[in-house]
N, C-alpha and C. Protein backbone atom coordinates (compact mmCIF):
# COMPACT_ATOMS: atom_id res chain seq x y z
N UNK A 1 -2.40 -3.56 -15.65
CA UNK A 1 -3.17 -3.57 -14.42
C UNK A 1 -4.15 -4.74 -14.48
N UNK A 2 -3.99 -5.69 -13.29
CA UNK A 2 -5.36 -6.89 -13.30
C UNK A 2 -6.49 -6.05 -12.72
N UNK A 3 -7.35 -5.92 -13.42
CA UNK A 3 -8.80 -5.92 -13.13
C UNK A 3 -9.57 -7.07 -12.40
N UNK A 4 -10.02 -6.93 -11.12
CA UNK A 4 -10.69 -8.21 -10.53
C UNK A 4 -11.58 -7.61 -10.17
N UNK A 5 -13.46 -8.31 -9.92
CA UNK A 5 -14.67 -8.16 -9.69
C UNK A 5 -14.76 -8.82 -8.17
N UNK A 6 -14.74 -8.64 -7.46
CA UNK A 6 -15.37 -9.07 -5.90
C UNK A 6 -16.54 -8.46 -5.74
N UNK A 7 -17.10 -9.37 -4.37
CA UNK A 7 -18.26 -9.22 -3.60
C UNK A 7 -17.79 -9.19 -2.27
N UNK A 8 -18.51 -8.18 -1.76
CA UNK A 8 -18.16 -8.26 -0.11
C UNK A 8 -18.34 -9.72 0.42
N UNK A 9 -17.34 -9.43 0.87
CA UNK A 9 -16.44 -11.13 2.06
C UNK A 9 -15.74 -12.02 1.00
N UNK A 10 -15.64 -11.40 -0.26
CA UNK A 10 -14.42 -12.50 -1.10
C UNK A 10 -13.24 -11.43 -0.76
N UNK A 11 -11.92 -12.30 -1.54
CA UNK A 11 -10.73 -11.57 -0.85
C UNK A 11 -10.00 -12.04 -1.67
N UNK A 12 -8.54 -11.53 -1.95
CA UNK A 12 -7.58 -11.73 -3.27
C UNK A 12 -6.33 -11.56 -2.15
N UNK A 13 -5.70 -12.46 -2.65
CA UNK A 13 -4.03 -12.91 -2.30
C UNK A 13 -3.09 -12.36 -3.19
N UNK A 14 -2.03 -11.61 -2.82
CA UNK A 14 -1.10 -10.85 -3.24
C UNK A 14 0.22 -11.46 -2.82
N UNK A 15 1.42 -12.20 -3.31
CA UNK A 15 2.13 -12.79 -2.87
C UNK A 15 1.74 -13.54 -2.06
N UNK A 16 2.62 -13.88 -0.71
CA UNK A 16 2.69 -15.07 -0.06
C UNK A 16 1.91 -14.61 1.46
N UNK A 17 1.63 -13.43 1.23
CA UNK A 17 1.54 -12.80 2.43
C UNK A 17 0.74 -11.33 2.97
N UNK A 18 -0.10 -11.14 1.42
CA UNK A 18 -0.96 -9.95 1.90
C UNK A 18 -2.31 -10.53 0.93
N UNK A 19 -3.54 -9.90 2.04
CA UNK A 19 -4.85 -10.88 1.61
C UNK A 19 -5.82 -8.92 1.64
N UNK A 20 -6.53 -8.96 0.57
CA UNK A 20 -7.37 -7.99 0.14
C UNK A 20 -8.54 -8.15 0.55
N UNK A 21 -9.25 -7.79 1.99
CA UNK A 21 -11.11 -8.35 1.52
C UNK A 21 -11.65 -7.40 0.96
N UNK A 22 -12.96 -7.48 0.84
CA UNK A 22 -13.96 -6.84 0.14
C UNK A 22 -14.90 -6.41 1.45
N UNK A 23 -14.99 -5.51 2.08
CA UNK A 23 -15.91 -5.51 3.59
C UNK A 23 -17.54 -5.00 3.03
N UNK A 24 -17.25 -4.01 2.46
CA UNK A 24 -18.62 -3.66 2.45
C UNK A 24 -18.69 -2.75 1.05
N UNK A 25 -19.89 -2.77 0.03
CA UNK A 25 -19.52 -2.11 -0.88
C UNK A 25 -20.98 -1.11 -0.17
N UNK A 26 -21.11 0.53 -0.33
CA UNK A 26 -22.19 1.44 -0.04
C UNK A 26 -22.06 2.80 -0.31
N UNK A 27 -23.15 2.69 -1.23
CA UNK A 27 -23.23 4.23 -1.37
C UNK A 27 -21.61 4.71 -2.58
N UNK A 28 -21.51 4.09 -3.45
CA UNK A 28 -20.35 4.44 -4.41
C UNK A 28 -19.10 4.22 -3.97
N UNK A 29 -18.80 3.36 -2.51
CA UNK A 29 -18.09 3.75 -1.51
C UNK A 29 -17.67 1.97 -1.40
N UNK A 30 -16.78 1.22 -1.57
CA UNK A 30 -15.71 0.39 -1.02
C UNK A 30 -15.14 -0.26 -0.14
N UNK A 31 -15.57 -0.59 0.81
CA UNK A 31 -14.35 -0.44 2.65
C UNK A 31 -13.96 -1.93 2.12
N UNK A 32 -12.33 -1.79 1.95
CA UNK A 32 -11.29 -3.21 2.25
C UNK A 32 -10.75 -2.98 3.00
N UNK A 33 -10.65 -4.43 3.13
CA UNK A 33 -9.32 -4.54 4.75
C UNK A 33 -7.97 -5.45 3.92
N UNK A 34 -6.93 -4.82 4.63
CA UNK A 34 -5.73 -5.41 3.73
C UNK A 34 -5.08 -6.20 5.47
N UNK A 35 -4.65 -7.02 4.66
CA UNK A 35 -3.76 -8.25 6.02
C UNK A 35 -2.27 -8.43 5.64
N UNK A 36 -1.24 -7.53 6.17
CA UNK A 36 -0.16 -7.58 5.84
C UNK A 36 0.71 -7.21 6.56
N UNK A 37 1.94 -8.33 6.71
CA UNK A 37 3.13 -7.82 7.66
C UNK A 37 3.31 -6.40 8.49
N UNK A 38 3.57 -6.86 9.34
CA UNK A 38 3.45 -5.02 9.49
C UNK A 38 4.84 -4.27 9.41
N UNK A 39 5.82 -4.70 8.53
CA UNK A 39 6.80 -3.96 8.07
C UNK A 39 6.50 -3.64 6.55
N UNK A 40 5.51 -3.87 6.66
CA UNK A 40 5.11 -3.25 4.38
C UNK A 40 3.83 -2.06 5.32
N UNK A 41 4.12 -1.18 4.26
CA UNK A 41 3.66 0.13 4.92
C UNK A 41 2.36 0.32 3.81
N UNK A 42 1.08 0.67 4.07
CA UNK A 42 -0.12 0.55 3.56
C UNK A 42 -0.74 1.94 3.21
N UNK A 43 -0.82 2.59 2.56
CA UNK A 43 -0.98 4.24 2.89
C UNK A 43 -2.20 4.30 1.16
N UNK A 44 -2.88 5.31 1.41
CA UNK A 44 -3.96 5.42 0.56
C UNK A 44 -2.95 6.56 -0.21
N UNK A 45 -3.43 6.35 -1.71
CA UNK A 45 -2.45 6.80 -2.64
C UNK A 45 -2.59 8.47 -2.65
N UNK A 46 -3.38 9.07 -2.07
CA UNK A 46 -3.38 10.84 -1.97
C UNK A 46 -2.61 10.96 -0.44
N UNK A 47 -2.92 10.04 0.28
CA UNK A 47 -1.73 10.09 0.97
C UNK A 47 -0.03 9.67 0.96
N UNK A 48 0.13 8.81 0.40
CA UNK A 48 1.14 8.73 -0.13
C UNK A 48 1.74 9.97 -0.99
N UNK A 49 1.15 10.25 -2.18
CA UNK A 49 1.49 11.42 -2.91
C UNK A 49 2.05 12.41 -1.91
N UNK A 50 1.02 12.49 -0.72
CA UNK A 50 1.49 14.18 -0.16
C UNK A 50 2.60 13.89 0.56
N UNK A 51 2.99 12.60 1.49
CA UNK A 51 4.26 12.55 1.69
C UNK A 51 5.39 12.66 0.87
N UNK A 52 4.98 12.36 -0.39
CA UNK A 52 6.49 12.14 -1.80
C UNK A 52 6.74 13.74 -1.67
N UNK A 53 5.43 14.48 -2.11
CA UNK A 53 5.81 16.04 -2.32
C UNK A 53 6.49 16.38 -1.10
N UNK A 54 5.81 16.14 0.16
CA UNK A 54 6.83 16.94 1.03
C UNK A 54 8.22 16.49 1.22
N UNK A 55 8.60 15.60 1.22
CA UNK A 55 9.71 14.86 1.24
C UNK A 55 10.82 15.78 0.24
N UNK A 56 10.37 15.97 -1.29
CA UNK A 56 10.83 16.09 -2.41
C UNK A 56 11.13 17.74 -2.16
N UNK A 57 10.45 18.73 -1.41
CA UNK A 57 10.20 20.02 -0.61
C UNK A 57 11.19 19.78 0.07
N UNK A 58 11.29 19.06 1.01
CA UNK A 58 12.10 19.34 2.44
C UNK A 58 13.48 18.78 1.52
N UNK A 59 13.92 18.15 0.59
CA UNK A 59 15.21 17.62 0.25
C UNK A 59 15.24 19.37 -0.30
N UNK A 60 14.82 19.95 -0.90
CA UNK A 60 15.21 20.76 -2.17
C UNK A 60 15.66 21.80 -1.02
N UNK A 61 15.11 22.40 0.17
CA UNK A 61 15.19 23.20 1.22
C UNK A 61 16.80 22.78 1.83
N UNK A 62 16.78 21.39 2.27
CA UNK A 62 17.85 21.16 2.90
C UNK A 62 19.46 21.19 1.50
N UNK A 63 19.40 21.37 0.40
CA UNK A 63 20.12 21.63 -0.37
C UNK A 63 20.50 22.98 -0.60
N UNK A 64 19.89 23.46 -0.33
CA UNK A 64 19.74 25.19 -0.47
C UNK A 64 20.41 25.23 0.57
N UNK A 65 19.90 25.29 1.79
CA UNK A 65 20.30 25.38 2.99
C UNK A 65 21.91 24.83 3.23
N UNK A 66 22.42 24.04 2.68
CA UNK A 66 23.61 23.69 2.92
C UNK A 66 24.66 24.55 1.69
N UNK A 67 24.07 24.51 0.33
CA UNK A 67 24.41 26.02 -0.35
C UNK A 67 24.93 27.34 0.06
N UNK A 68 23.91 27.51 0.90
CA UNK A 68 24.29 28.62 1.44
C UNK A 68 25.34 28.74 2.81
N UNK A 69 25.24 27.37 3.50
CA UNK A 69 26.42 27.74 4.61
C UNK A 69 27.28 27.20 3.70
N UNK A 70 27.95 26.65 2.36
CA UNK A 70 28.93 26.45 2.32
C UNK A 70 29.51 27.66 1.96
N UNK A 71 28.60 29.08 1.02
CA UNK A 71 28.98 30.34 0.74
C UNK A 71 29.72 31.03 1.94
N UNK A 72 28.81 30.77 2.72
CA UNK A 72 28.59 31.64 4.05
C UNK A 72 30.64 31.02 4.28
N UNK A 73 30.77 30.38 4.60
CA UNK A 73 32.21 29.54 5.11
C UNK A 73 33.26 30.25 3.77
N UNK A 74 32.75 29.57 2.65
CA UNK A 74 33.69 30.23 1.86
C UNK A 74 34.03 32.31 1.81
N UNK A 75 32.89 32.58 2.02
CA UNK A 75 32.98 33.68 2.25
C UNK A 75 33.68 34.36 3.08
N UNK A 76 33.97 33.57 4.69
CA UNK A 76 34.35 33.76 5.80
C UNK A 76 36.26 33.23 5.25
N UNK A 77 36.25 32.20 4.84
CA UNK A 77 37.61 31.90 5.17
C UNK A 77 38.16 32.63 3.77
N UNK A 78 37.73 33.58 2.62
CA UNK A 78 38.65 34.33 1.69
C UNK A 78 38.96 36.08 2.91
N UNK A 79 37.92 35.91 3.46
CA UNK A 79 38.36 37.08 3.97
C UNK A 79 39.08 37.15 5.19
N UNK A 80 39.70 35.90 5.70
CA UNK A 80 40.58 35.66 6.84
C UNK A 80 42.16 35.65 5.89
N UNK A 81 42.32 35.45 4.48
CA UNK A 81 43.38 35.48 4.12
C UNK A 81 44.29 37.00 3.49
């Protein structure tokens, strides 16, 4: 991990194409502004997390869920024979 020291209104370059400022530091508290394409998606990392979990939820649901209608079918077509 790079460790870098800023002051509000300096700013750090990330590739060719996303710029980090420093807006205001207060009260234990941070505010940056990030400048980046707007097809790279920017999300604060407890938010991020809670999308992975639900995501990782809704796959495990929709596996089950298809589990069971394939029973459900198999079930149906031994007893048509």
């Amino acid at each position: 991990m790079l460790v870098l020291t800023r002051r509000p209104g300096e700013k750090i370059k990330i590739g060719n194409n996303i710029v980090v400022s420093v807006l205001e530091i207060e009260g234990g508290y941070i505010k940056l502004g990030v400048e980046a394409p707007k097809d790279i998606s920017i999300l604060r990392m407890e938010v991020f997390e809670k999308i992975q979990k639900e995501n990782i939820e809704s796959a495990s649901k929709d596996i089950r869920d298809i589990a069971d209608a394939a029973a459900l079918i198999k079930k149906k077509f031994s007893r048509s024979k």
